[in-house]
PDB file of N, CA and C in Angstrom:
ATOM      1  N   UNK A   1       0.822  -1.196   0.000  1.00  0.00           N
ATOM      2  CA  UNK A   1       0.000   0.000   0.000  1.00  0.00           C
ATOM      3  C   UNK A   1       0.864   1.256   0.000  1.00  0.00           C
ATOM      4  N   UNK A   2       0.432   2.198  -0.782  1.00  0.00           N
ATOM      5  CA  UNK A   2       0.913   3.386  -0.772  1.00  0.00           C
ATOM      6  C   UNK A   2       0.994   4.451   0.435  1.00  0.00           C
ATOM      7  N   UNK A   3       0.612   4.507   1.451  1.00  0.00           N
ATOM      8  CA  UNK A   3       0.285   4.959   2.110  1.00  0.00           C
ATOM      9  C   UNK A   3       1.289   5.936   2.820  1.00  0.00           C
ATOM     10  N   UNK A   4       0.377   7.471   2.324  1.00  0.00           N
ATOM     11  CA  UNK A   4       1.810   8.939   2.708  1.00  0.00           C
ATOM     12  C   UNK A   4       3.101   8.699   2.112  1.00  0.00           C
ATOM     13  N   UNK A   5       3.352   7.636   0.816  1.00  0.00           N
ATOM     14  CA  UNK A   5       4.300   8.104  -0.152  1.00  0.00           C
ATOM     15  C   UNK A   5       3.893   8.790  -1.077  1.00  0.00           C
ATOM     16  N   UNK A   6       4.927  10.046  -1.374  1.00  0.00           N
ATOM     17  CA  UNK A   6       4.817  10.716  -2.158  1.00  0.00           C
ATOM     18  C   UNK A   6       5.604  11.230  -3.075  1.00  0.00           C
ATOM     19  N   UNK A   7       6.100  10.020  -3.645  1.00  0.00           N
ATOM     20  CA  UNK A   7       7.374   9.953  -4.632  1.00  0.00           C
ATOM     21  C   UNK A   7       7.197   9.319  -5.852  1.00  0.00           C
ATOM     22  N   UNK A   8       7.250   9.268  -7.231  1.00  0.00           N
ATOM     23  CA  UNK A   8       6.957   9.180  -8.472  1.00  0.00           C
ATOM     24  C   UNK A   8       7.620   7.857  -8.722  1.00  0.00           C
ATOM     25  N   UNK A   9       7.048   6.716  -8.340  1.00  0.00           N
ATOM     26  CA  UNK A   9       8.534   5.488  -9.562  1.00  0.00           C
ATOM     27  C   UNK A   9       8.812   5.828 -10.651  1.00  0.00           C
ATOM     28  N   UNK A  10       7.969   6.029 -11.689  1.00  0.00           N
ATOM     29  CA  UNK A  10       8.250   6.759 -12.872  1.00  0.00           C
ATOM     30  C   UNK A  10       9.014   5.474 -13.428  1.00  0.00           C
ATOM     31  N   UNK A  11       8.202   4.261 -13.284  1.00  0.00           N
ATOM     32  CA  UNK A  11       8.348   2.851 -13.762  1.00  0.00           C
ATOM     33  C   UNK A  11       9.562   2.466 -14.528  1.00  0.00           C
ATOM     34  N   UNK A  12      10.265   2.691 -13.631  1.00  0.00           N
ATOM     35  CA  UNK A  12      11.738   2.045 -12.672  1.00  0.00           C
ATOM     36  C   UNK A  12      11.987   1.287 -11.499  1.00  0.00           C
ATOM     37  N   UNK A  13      13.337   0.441 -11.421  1.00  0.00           N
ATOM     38  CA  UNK A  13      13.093  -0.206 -10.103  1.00  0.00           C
ATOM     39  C   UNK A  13      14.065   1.163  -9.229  1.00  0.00           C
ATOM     40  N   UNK A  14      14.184   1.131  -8.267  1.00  0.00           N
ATOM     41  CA  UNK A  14      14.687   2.121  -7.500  1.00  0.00           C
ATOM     42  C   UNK A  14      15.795   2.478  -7.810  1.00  0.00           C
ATOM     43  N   UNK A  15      17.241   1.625  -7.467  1.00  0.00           N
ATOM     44  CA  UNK A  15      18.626   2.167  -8.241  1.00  0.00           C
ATOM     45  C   UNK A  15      18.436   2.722  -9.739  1.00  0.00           C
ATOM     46  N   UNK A  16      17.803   2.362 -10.428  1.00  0.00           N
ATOM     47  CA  UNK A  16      18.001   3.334 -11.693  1.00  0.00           C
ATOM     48  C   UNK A  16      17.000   4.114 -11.680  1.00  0.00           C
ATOM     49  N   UNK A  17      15.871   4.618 -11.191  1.00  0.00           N
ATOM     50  CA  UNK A  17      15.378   6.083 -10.758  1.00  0.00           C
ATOM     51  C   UNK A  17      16.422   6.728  -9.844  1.00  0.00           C
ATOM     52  N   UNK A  18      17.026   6.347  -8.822  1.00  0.00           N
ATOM     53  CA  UNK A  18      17.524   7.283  -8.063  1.00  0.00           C
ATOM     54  C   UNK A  18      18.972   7.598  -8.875  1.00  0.00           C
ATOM     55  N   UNK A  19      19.230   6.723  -9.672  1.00  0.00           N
ATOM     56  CA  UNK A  19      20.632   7.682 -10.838  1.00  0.00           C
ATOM     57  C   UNK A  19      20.412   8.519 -11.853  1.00  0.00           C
ATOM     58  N   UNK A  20      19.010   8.046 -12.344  1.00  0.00           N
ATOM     59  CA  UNK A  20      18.226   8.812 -12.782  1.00  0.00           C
ATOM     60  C   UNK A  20      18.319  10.701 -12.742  1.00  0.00           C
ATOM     61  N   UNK A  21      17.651  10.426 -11.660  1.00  0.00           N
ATOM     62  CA  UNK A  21      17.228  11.801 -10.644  1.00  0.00           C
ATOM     63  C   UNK A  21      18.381  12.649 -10.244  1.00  0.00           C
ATOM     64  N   UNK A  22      19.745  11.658 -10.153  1.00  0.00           N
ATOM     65  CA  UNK A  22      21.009  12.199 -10.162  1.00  0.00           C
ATOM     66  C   UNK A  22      21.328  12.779 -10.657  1.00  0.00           C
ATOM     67  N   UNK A  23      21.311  12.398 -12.285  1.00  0.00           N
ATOM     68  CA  UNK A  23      21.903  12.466 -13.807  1.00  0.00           C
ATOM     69  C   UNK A  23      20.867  14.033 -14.241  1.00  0.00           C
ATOM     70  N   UNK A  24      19.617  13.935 -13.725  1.00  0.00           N
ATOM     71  CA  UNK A  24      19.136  14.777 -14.498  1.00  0.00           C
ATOM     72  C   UNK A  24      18.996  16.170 -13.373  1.00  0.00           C
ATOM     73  N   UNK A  25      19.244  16.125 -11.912  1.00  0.00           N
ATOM     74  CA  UNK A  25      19.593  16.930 -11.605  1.00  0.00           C
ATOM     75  C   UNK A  25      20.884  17.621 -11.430  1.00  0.00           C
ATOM     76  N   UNK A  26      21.652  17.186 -11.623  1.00  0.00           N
ATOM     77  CA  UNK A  26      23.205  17.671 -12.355  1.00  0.00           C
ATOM     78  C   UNK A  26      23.298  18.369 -13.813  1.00  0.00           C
ATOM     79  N   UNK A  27      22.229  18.111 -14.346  1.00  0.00           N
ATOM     80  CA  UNK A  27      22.359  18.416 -15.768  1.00  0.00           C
ATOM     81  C   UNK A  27      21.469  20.051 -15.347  1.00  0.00           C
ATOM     82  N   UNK A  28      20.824  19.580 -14.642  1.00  0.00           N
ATOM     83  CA  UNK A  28      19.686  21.228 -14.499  1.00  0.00           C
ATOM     84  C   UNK A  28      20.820  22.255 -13.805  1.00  0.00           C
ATOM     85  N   UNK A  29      21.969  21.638 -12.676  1.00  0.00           N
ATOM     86  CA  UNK A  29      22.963  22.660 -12.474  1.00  0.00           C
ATOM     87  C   UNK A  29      24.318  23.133 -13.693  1.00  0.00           C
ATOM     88  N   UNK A  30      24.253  22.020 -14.800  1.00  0.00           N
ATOM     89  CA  UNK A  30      25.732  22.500 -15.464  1.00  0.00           C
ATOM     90  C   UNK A  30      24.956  23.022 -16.872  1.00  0.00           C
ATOM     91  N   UNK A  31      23.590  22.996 -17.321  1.00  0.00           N
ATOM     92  CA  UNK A  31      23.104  23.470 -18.359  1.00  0.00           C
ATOM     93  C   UNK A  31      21.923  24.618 -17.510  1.00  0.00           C
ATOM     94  N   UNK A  32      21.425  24.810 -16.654  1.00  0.00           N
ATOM     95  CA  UNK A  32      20.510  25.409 -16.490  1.00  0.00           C
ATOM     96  C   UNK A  32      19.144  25.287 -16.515  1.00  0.00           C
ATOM     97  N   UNK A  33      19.069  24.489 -17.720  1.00  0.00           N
ATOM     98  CA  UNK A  33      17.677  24.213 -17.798  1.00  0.00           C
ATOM     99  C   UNK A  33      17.980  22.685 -18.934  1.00  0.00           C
ATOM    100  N   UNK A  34      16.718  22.065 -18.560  1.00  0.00           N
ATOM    101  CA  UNK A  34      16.716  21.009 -19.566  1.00  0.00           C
ATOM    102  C   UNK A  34      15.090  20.962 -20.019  1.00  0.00           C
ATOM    103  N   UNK A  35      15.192  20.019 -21.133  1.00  0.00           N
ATOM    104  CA  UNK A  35      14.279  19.419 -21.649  1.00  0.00           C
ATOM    105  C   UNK A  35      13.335  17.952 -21.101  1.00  0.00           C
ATOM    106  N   UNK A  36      12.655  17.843 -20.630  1.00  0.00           N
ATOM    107  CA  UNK A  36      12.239  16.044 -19.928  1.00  0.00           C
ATOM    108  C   UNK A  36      10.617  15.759 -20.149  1.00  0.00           C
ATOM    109  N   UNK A  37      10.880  15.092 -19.298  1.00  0.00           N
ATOM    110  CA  UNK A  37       8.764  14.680 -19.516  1.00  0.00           C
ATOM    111  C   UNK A  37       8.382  15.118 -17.956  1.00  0.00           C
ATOM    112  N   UNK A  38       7.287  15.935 -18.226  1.00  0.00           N
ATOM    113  CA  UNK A  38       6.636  16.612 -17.049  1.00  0.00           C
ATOM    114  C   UNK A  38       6.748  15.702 -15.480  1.00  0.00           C
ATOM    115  N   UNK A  39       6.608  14.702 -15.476  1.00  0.00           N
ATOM    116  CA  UNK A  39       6.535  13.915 -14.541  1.00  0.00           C
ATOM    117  C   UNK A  39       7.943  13.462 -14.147  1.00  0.00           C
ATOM    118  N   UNK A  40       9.074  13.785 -14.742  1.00  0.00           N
ATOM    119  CA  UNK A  40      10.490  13.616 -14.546  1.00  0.00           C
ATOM    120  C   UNK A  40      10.701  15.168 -14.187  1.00  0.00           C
ATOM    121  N   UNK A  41      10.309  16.264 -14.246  1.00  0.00           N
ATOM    122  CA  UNK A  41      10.805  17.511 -14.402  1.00  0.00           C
ATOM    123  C   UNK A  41      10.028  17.757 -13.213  1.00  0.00           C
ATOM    124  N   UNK A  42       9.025  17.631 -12.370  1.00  0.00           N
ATOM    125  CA  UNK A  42       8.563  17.966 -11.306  1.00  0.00           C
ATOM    126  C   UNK A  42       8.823  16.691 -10.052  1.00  0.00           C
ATOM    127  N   UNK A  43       9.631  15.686 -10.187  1.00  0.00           N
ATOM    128  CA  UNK A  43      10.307  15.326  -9.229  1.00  0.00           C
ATOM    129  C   UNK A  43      11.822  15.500  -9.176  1.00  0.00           C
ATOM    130  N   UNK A  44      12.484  15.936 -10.586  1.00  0.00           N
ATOM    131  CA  UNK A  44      13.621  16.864 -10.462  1.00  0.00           C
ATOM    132  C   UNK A  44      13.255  18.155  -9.185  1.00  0.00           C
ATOM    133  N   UNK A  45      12.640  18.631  -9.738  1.00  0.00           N
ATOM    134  CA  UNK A  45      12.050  19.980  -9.303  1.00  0.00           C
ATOM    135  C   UNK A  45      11.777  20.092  -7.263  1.00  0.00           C
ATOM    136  N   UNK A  46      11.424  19.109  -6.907  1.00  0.00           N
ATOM    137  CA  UNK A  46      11.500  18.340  -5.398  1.00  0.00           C
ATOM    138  C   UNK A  46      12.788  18.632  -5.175  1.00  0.00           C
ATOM    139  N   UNK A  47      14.019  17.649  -5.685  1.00  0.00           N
ATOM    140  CA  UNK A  47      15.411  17.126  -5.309  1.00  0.00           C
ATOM    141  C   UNK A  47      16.330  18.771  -5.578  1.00  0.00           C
ATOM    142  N   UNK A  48      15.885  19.256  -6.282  1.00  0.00           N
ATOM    143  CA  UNK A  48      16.810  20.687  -6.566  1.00  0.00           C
ATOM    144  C   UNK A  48      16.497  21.694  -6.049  1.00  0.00           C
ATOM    145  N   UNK A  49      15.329  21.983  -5.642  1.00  0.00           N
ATOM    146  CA  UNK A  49      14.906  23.179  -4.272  1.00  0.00           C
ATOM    147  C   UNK A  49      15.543  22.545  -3.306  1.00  0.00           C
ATOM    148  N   UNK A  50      15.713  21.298  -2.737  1.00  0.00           N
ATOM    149  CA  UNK A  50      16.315  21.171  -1.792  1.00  0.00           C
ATOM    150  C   UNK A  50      17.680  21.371  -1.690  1.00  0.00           C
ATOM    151  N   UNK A  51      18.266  20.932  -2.473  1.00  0.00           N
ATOM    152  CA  UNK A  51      19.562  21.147  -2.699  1.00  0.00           C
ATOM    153  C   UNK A  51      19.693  22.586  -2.827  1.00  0.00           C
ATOM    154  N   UNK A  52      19.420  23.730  -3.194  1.00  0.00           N
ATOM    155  CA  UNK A  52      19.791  24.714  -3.393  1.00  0.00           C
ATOM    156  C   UNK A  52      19.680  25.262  -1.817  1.00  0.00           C
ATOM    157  N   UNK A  53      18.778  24.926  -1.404  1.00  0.00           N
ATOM    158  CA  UNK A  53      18.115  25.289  -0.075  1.00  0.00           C
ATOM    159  C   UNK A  53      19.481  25.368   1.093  1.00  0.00           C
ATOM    160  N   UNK A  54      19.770  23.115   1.214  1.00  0.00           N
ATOM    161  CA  UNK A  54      21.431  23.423   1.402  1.00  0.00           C
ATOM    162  C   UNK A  54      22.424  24.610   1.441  1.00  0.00           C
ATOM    163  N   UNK A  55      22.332  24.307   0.031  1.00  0.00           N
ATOM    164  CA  UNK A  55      23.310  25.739  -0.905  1.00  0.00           C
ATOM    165  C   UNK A  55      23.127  26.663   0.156  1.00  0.00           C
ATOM    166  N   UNK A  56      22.665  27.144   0.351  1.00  0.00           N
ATOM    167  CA  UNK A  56      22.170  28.912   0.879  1.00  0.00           C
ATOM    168  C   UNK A  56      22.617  28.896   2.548  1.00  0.00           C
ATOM    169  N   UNK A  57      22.632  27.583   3.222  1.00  0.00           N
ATOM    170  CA  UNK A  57      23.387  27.553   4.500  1.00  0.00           C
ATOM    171  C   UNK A  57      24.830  27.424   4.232  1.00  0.00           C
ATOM    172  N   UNK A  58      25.703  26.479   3.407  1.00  0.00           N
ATOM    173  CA  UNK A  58      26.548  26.665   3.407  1.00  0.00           C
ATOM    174  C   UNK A  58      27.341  25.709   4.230  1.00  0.00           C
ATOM    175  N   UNK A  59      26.930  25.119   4.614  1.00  0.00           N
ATOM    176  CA  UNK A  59      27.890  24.609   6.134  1.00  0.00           C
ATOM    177  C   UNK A  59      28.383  23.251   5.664  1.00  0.00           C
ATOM    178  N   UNK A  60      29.465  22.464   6.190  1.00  0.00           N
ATOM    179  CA  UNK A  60      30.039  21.664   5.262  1.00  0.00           C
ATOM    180  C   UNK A  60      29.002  20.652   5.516  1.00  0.00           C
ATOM    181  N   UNK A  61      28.524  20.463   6.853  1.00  0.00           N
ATOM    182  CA  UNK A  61      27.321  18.907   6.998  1.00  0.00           C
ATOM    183  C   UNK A  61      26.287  19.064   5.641  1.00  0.00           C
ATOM    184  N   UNK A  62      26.106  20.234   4.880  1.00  0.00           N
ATOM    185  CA  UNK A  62      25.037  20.348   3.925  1.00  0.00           C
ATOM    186  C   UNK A  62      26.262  20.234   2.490  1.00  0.00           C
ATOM    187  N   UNK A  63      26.973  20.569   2.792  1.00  0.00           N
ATOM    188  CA  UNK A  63      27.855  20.148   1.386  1.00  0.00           C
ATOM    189  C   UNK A  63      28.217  18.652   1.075  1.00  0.00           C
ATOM    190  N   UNK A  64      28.486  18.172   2.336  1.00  0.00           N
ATOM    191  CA  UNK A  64      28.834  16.161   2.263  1.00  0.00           C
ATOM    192  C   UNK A  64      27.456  15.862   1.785  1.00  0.00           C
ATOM    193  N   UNK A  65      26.237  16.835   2.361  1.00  0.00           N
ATOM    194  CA  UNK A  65      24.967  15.638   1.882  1.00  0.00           C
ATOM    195  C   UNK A  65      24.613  15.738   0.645  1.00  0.00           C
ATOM    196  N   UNK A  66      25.258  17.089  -0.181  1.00  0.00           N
ATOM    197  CA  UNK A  66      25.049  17.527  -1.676  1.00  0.00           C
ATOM    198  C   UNK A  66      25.879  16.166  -2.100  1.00  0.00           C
ATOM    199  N   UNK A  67      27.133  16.516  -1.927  1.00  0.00           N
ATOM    200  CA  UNK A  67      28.053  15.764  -2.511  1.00  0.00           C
ATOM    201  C   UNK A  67      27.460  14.305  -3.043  1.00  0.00           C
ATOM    202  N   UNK A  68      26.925  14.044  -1.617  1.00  0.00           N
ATOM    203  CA  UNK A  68      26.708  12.493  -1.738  1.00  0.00           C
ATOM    204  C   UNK A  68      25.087  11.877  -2.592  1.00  0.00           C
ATOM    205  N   UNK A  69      25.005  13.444  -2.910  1.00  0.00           N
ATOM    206  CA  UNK A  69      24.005  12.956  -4.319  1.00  0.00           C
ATOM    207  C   UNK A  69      24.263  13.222  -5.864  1.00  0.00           C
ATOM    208  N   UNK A  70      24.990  14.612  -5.926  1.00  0.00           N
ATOM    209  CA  UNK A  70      25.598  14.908  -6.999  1.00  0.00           C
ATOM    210  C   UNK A  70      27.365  14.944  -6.613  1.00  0.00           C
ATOM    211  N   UNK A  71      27.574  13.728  -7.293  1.00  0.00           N
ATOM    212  CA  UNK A  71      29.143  13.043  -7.100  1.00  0.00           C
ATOM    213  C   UNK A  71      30.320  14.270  -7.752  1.00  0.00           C
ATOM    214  N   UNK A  72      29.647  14.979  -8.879  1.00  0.00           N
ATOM    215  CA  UNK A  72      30.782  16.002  -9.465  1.00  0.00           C
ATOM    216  C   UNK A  72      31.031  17.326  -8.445  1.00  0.00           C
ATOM    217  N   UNK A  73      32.821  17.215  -8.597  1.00  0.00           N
ATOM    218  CA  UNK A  73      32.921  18.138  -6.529  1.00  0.00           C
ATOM    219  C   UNK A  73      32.953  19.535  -7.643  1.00  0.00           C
ATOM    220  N   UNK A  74      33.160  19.775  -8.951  1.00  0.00           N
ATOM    221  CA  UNK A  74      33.235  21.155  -9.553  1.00  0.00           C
ATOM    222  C   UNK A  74      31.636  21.028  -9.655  1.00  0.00           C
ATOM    223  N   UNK A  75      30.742  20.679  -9.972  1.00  0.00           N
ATOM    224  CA  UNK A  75      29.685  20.765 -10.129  1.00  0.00           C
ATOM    225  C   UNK A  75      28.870  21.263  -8.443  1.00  0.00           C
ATOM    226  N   UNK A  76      29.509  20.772  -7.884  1.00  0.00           N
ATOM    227  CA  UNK A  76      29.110  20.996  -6.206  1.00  0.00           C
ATOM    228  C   UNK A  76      29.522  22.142  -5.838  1.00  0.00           C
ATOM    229  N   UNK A  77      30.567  22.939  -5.780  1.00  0.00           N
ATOM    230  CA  UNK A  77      31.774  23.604  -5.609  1.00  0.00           C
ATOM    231  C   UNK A  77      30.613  24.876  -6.810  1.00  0.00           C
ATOM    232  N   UNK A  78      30.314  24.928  -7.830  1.00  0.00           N
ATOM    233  CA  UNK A  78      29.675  25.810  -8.484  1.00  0.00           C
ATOM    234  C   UNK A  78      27.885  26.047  -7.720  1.00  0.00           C
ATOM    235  N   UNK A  79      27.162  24.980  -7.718  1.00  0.00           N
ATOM    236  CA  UNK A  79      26.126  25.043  -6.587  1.00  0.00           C
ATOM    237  C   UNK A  79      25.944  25.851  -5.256  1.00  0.00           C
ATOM    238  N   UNK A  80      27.287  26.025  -4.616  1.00  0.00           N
ATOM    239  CA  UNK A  80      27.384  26.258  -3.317  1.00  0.00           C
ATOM    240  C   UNK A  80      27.952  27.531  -3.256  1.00  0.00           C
ATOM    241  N   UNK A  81      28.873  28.160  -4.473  1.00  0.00           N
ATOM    242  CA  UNK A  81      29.646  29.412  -4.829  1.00  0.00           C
ATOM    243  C   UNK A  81      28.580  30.077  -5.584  1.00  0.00           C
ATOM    244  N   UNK A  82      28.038  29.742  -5.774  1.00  0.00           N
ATOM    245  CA  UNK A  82      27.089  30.789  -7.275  1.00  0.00           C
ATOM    246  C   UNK A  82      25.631  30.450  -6.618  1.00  0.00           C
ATOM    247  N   UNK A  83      25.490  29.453  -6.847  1.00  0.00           N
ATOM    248  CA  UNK A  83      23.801  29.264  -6.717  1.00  0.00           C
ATOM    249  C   UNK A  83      23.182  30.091  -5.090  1.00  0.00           C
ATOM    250  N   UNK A  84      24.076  29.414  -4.047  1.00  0.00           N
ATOM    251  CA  UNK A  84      23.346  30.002  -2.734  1.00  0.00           C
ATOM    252  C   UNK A  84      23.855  31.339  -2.718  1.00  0.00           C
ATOM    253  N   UNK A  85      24.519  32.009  -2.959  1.00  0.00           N
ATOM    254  CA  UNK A  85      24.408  32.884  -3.095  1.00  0.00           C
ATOM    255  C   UNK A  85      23.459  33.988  -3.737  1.00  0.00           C
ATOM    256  N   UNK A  86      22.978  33.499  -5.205  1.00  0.00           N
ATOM    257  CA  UNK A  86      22.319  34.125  -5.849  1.00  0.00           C
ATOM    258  C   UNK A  86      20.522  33.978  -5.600  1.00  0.00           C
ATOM    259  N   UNK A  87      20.583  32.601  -4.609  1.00  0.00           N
ATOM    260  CA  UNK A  87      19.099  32.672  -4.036  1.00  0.00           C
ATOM    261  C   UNK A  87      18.735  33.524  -2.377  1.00  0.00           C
ATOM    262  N   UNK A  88      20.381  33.488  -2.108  1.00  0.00           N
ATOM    263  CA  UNK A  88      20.072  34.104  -0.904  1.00  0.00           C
ATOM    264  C   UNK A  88      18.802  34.634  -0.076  1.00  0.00           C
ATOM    265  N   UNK A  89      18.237  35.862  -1.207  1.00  0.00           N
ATOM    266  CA  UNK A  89      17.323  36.571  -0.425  1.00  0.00           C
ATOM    267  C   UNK A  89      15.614  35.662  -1.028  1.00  0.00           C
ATOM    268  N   UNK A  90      16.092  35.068  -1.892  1.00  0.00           N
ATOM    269  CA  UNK A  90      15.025  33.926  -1.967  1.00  0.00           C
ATOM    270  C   UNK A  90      14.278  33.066  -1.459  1.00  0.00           C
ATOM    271  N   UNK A  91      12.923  32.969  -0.487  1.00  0.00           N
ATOM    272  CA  UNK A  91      12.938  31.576  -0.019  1.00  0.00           C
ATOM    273  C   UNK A  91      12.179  30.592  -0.430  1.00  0.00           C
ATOM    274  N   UNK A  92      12.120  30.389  -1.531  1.00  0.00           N
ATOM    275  CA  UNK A  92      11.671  29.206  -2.521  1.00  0.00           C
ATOM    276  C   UNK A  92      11.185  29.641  -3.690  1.00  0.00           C
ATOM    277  N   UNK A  93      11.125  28.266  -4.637  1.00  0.00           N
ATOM    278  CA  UNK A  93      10.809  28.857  -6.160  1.00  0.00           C
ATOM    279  C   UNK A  93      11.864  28.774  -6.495  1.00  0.00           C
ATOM    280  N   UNK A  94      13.313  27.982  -6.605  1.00  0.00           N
ATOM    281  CA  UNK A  94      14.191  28.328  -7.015  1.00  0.00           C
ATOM    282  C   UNK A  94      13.972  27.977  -8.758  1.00  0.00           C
ATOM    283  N   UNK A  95      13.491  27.409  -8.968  1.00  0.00           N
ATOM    284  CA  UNK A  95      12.995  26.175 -10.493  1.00  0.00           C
ATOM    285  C   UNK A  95      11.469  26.819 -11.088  1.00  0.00           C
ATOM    286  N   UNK A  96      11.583  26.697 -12.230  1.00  0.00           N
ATOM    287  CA  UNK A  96      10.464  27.022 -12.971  1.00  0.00           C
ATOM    288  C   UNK A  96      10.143  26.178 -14.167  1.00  0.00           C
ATOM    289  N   UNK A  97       8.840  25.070 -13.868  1.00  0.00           N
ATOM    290  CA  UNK A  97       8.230  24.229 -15.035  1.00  0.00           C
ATOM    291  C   UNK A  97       7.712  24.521 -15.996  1.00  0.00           C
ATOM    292  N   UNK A  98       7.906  24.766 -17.328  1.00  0.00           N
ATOM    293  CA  UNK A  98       7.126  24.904 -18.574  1.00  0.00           C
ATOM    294  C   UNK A  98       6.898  23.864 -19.481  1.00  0.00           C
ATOM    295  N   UNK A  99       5.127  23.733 -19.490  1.00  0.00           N
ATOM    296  CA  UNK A  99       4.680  22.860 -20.000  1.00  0.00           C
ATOM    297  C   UNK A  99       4.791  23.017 -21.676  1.00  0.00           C
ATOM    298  N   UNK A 100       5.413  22.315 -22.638  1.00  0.00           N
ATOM    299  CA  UNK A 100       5.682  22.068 -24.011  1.00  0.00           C
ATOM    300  C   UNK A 100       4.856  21.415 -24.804  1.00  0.00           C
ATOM    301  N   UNK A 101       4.068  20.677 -24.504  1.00  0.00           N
ATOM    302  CA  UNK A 101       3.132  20.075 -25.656  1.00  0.00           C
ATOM    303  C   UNK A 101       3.606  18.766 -25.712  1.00  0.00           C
ATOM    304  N   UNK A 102       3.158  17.302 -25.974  1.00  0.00           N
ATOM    305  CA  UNK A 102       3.124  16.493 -26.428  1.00  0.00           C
ATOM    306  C   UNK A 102       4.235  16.350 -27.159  1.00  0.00           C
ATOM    307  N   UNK A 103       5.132  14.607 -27.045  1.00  0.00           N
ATOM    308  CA  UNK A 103       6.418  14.198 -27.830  1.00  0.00           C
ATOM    309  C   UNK A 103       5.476  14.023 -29.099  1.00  0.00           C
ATOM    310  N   UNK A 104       6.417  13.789 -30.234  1.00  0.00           N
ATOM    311  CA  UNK A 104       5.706  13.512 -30.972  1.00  0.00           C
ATOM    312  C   UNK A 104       5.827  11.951 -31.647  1.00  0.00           C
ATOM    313  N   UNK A 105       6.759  11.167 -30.724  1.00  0.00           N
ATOM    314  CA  UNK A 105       7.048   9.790 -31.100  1.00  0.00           C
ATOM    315  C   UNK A 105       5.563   9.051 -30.351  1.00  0.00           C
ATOM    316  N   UNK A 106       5.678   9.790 -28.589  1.00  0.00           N
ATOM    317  CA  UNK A 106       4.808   8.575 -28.045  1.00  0.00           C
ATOM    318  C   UNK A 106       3.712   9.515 -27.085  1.00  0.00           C
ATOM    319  N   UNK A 107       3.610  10.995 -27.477  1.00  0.00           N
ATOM    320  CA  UNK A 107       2.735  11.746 -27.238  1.00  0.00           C
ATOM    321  C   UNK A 107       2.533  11.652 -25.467  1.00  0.00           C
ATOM    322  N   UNK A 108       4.176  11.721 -24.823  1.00  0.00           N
ATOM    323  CA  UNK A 108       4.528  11.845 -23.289  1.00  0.00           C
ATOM    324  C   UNK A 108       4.567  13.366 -23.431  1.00  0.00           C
ATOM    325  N   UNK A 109       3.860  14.132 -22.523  1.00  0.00           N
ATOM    326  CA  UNK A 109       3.782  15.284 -21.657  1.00  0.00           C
ATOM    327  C   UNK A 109       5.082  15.543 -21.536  1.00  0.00           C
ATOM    328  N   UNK A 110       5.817  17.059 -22.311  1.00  0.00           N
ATOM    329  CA  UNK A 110       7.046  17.513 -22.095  1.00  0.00           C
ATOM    330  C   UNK A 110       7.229  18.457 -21.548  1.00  0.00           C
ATOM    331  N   UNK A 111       8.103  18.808 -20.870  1.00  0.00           N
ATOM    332  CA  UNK A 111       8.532  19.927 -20.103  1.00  0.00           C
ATOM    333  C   UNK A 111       9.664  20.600 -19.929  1.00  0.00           C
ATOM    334  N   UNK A 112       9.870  21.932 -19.849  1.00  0.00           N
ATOM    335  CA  UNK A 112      11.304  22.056 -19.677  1.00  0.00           C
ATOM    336  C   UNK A 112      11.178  22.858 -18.022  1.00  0.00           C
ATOM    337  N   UNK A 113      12.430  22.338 -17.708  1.00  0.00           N
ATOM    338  CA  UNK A 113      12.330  22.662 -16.332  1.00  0.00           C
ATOM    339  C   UNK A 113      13.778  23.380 -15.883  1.00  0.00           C
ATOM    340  N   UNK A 114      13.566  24.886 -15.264  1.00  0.00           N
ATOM    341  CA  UNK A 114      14.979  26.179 -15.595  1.00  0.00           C
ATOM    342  C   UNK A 114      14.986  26.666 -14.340  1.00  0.00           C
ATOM    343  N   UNK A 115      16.443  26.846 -13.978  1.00  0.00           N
ATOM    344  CA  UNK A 115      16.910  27.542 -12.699  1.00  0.00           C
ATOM    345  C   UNK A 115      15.995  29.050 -13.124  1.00  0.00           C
ATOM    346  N   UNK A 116      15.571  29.268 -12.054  1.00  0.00           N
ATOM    347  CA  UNK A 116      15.052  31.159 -12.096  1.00  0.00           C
ATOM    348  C   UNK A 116      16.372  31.931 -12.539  1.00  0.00           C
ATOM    349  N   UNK A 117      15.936  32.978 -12.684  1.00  0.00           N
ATOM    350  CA  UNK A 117      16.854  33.940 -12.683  1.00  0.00           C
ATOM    351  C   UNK A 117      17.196  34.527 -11.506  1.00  0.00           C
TER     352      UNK A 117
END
């Protein structure tokens, strides 16, 4: 039973959603924004407010726990120098979903999903 989970399988077994979720939230910090399917882009969207959130304290116990989801230490090291900083006076909303229209292979719900400004 499901009961008070509130997390997407996104019909995967767990290790390859959670590298998944890795892969594509690393990509939203070294490109900015990506391209995905709505239902991948709003549980990105979960994992990267938090992380930025981190970001904005700063303290190394919140940098080991970045680390130990996004493995790249320049990719981490840019998160923690640029990003918390620039949300500073921010307190949420760091991400913004835009809905795209239909793939056109298998007509999956697309989205692109972008650090704010």
């Amino acid at each position: 039973m499901r009961h008070r989970l509130s997390r997407r399988k996104l019909s995967r077994p767990t290790a390859h959603r959670l590298l998944l979720l890795r892969n594509l939230v690393s990509d939203v910090f070294r490109y900015g924004s990506i391209q995905t399917t709505e239902a991948k882009a709003k549980e990105v969207k979960r994992v990267t407010e938090k992380i930025i959130t981190r970001a904005k304290s700063g303290s190394l116990h919140d940098r080991r726990q970045v680390l130990a989801l996004i493995t790249d230490h320049k990719l981490v090291k840019k998160v923690f120098d640029e990003m918390g900083p620039r949300y500073e006076s921010r307190d949420g909303g760091y991400t913004r979903i835009v809905k795209l229209g239909n793939r056109k292979g298998d007509a999956a719900a697309m989205a692109l999903i972008e650090l704010m400004p």
